[in-house]
Protein backbone atom coordinates (compact mmCIF):
# COMPACT_ATOMS: atom_id res chain seq x y z
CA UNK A 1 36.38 83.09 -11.23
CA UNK A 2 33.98 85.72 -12.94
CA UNK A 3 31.91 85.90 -15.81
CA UNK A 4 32.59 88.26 -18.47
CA UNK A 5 29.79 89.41 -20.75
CA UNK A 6 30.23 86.95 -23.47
CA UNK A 7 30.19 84.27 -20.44
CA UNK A 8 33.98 83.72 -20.66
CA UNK A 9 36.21 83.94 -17.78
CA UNK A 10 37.54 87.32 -16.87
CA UNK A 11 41.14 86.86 -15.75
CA UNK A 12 42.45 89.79 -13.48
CA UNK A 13 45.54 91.19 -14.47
CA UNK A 14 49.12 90.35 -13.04
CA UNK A 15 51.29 92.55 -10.84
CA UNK A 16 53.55 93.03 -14.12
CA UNK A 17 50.59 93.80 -16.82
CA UNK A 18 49.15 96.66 -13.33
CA UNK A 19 52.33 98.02 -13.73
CA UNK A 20 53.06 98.49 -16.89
CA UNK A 21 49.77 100.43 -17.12
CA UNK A 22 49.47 104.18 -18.80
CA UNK A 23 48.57 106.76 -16.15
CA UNK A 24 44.88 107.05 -16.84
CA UNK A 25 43.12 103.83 -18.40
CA UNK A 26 39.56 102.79 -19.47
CA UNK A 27 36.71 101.57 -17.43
CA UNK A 28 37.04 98.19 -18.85
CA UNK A 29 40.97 98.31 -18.11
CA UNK A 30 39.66 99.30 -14.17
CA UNK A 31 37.49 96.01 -14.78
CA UNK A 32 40.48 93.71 -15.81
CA UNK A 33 42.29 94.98 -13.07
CA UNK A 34 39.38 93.84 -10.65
CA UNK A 35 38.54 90.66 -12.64
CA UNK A 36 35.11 91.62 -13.51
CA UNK A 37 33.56 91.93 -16.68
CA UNK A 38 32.95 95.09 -18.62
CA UNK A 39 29.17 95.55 -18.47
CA UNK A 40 29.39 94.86 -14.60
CA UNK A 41 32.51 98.00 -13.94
CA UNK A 42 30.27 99.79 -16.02
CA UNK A 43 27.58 99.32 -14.22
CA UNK A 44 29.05 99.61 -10.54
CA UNK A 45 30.93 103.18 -12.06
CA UNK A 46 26.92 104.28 -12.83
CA UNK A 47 25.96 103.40 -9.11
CA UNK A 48 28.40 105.49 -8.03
CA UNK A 49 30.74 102.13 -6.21
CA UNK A 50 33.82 102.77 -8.29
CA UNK A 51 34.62 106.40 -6.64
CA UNK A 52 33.29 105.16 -2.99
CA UNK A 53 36.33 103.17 -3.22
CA UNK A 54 38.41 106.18 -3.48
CA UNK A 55 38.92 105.53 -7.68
CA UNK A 56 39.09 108.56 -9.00
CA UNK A 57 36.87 108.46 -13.00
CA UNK A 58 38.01 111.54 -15.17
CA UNK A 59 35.33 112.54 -18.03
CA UNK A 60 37.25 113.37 -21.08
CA UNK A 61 35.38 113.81 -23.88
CA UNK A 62 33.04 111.11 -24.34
CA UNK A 63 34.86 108.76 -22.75
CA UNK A 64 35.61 107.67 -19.06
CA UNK A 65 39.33 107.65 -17.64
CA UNK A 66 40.27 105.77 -14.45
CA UNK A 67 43.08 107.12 -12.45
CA UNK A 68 46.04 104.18 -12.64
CA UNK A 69 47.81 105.15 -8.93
CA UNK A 70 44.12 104.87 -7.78
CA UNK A 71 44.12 101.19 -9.07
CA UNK A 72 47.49 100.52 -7.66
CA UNK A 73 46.67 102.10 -4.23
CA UNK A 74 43.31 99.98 -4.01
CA UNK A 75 44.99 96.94 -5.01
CA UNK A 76 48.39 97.36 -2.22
CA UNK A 77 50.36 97.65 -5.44
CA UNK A 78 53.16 100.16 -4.71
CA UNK A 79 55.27 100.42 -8.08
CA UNK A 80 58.58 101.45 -5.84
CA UNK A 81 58.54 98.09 -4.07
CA UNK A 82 60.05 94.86 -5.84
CA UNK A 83 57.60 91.77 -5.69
CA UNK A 84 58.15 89.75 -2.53
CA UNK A 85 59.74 86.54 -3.30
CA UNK A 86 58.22 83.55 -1.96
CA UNK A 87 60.63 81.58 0.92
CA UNK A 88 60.53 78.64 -1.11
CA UNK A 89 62.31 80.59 -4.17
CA UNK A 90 64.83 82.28 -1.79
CA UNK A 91 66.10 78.93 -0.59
CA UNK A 92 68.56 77.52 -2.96
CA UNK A 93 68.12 73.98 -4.55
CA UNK A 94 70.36 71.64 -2.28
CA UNK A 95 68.76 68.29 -3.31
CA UNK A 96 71.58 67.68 -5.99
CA UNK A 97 75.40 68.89 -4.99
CA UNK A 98 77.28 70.88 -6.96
CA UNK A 99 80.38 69.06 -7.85
């Protein structure tokens, strides 16, 4: 688990909430995603860390943008592809007989 700024837990995001993501999202979004707390994606996106792992960061404005597909990519997330389902949910329930 990770600290968030206000010492909380910071909770990563599930496969559903990744993709149901806009195409471009905030910093702190890109943070979420990781399971790290704001001030610390912040600070790795000033040190230059965010975009050495091929995440592209878009200036618009005033404001930072993070590439979603970039997100996805880094994560193994491929939006095309169903979640796997586990063996143990594939295997119907035999312990009771259907009658």
């Amino acid at each position: 688990m990770t600290l968030g700024a206000s010492g909380g837990e910071t909770q990563p995001l599930t496969r559903d909430q990744l993709l149901e993501l806009p195409p471009v999202v905030t910093l702190d979004i890109l943070g979420q995603a990781l399971g790290v707390s704001a001030p610390t994606i912040r600070e790795c996106h000033r040190r230059g860390d965010v975009t050495a792992f091929g995440i592209r960061v878009l200036r618009v404005g005033q404001q930072w943008r993070v590439v979603t597909a970039d997100i996805w990519r880094l994560l193994g997330l491929n939006p095309a592809i169903p979640e796997p389902v586990s063996p143990a949910a594939a295997e119907p329930d035999i312990s009771s007989p259907e009658c």
